[in-house]
Protein backbone atom coordinates (compact mmCIF):
# COMPACT_ATOMS: atom_id res chain seq x y z
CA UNK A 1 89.60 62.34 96.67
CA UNK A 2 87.28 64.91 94.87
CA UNK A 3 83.73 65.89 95.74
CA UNK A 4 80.68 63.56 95.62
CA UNK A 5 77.14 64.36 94.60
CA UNK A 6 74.09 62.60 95.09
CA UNK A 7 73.11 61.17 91.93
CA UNK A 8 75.82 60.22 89.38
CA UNK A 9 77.46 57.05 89.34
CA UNK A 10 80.72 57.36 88.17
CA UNK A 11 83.73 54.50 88.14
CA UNK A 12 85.61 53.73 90.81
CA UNK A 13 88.79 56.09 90.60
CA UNK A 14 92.66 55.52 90.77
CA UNK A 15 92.89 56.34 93.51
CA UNK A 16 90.14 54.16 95.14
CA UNK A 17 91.17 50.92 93.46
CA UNK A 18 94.93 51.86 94.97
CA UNK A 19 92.87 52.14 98.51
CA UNK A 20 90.84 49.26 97.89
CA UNK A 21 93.89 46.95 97.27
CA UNK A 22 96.47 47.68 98.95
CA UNK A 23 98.75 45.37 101.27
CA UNK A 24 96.47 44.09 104.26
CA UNK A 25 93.50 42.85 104.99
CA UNK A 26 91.64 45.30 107.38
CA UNK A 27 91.14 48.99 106.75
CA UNK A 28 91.94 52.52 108.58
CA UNK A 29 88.64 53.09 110.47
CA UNK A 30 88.62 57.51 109.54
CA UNK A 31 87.98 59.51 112.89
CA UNK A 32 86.14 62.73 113.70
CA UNK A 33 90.29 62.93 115.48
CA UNK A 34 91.88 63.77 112.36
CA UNK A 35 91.13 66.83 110.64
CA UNK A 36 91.35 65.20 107.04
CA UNK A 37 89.32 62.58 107.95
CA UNK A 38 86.69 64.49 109.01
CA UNK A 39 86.56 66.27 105.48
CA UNK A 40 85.97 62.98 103.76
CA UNK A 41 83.21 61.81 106.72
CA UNK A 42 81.20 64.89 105.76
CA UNK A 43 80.99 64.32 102.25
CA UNK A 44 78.24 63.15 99.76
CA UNK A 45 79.20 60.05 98.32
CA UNK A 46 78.28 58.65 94.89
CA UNK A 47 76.42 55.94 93.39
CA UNK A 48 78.62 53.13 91.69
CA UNK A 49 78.71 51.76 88.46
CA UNK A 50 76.64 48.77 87.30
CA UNK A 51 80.50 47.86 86.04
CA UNK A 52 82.23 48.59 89.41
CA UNK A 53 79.61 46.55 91.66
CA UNK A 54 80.46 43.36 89.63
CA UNK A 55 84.50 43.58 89.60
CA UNK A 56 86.91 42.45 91.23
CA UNK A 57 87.60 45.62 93.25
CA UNK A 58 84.08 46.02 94.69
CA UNK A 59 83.99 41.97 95.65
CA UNK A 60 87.39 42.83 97.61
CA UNK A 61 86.37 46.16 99.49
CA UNK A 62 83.24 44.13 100.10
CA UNK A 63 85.35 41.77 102.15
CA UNK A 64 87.40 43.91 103.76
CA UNK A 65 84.86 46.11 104.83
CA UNK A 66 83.44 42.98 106.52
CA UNK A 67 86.63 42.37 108.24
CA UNK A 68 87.33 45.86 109.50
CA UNK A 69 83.93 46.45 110.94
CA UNK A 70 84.45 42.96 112.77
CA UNK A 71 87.90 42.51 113.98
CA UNK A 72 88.56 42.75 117.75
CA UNK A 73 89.47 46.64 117.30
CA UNK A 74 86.25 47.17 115.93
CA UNK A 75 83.77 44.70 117.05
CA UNK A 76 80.68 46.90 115.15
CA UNK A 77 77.78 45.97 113.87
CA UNK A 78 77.92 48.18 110.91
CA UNK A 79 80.29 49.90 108.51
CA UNK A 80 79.99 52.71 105.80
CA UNK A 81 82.22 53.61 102.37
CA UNK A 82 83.45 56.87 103.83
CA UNK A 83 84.41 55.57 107.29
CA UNK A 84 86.64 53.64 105.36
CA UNK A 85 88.12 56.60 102.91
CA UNK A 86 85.69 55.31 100.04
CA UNK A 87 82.73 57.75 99.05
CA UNK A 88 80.97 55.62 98.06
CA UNK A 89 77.08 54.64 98.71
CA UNK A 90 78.29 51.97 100.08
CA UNK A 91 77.92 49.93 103.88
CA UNK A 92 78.73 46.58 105.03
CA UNK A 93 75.62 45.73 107.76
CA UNK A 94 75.19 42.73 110.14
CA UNK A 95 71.53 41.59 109.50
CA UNK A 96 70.51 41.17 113.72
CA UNK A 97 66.92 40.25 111.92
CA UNK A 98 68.43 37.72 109.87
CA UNK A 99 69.39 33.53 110.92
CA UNK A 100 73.08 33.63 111.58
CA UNK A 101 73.07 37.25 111.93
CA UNK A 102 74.87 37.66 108.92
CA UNK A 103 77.09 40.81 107.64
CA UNK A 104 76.40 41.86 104.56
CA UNK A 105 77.05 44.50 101.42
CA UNK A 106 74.47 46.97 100.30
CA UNK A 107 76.10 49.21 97.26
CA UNK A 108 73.78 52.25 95.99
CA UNK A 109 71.88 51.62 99.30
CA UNK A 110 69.30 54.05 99.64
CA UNK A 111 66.36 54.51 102.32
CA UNK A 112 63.38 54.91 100.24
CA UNK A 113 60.10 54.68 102.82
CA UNK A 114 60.19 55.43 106.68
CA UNK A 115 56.91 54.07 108.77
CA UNK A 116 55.95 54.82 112.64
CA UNK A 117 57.72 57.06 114.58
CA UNK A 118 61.03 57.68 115.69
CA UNK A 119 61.62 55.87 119.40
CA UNK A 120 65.41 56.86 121.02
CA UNK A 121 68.16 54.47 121.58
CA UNK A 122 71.36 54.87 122.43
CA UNK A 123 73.84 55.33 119.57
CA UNK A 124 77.82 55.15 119.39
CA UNK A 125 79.86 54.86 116.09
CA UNK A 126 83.69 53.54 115.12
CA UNK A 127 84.63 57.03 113.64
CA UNK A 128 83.52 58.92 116.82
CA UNK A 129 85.56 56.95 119.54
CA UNK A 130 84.90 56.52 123.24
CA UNK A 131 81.44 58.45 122.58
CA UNK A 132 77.58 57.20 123.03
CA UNK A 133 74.90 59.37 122.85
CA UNK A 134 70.43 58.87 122.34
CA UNK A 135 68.95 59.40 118.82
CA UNK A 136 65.87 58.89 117.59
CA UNK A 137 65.45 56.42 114.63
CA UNK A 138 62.63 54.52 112.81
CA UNK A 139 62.08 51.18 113.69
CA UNK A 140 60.55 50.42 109.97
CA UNK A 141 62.35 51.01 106.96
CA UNK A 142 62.62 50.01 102.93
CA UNK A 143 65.82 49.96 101.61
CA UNK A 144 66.61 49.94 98.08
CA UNK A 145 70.14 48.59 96.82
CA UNK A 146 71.72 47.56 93.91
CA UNK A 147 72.14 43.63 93.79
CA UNK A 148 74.99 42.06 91.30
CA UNK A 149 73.46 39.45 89.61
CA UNK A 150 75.55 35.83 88.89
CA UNK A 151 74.49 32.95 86.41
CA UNK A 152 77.00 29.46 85.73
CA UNK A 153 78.11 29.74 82.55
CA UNK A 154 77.08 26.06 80.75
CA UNK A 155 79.60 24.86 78.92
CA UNK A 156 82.37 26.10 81.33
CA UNK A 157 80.51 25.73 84.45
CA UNK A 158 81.96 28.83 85.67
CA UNK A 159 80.15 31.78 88.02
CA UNK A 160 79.75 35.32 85.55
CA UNK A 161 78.41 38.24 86.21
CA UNK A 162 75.02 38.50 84.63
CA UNK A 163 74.25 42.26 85.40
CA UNK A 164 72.53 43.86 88.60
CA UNK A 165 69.07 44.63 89.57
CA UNK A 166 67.66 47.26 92.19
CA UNK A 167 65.86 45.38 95.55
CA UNK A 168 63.73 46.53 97.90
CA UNK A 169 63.30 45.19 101.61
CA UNK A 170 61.60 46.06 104.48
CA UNK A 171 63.88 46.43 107.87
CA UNK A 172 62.69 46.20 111.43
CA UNK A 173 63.80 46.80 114.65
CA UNK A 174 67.45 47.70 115.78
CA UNK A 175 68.76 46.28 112.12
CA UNK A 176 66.35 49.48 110.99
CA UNK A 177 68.64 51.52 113.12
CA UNK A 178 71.34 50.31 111.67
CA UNK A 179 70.41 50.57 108.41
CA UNK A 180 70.06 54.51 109.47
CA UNK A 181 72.86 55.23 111.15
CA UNK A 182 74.86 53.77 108.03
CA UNK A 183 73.27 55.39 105.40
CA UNK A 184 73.46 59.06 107.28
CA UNK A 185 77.16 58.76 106.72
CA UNK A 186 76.50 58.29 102.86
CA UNK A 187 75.31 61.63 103.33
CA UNK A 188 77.93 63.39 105.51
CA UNK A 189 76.00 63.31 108.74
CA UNK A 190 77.22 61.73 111.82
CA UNK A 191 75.04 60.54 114.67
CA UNK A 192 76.24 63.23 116.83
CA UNK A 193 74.81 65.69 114.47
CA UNK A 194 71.58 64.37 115.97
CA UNK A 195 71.63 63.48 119.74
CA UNK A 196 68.59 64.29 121.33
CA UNK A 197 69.87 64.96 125.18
């Protein structure tokens, strides 16, 4: 995989489609263990394409990410693109504020206001095993992410992509924290780059 920056949005590559579909259903969970995983956790990862975020291959790694972050092995609460080899700003979120405490998919997630102030908690992550440590988080966020949008076409009565739009929300609480810890690894940082004891 090549370098990311911040701010272009380029396609999905070869190489990412050929990870997002291969054989299987769940997804090698990258650990600070393995030297070459380590260079892809400390990456930047790029925005995706209006195009990519209403194919085929993004509706499948959305999935998948689902079902890695909650299978048995995993059991998290929270998943990002480059914990699963995809740099991506991409993560896969269960919504603890939310009936059902649903997972879902934020693409082009970005945290875009921050309100209060930071209050510890105790923090462990799926790509730094057997590992907990304190870090201090807001408990208020916005997040802005790029939503596909889906319309029934009339006279077939089928579900097409219509385009996308940008949405903002406002997170509290320990899905706030989530929200955080996710998006740091958009950025290459890992919660142990910020323990407080």
């Amino acid at each position: 995989m090549t370098s990311c920056d911040k701010t272009s949005k380029t396609p999905f590559t070869e190489a990412e489609r050929e990870l997002i579909n291969e054989s299987g259903f769940l997804m090698r969970v990258l650990t600070v263990d393995e030297p070459d995983d380590v260079e892809v956790l400390r990456r930047d990862c790029t925005y995706m394409t209006d195009k990519d975020i209403q194919s085929p291959d993004f509706a499948r790694l959305a999935v998948r990410m689902i079902a890695t972050v909650t299978s048995p092995e995993q059991d998290g609460v929270g998943i990002a693109g480059p914990q699963v080899g995809i740099n991506r700003r991409v993560v896969a979120v269960q919504r603890l504020d939310k009936k059902g405490e649903p997972f879902q998919v934020y693409p082009n997630i970005r945290i875009t206001a921050v309100r209060g102030e930071k209050i510890a908690g105790e923090e462990g992550c799926l790509s730094v095993p057997g590992r907990r440590g304190s870090v201090e988080r807001y408990q208020e966020i916005d997040i802005t992410y790029t939503q596909a949008v889906f319309r029934k076409n009339r006279l077939t009565k089928d579900v097409v992509a219509a385009g996308v739009k940008d949405t903002t929300e406002t997170v509290k609480g320990f899905t706030a924290v989530i929200f955080q810890h996710e998006c740091d690894h958009l950025d290459g940082v890992l919660y142990i780059d910020k323990l407080v004891d």
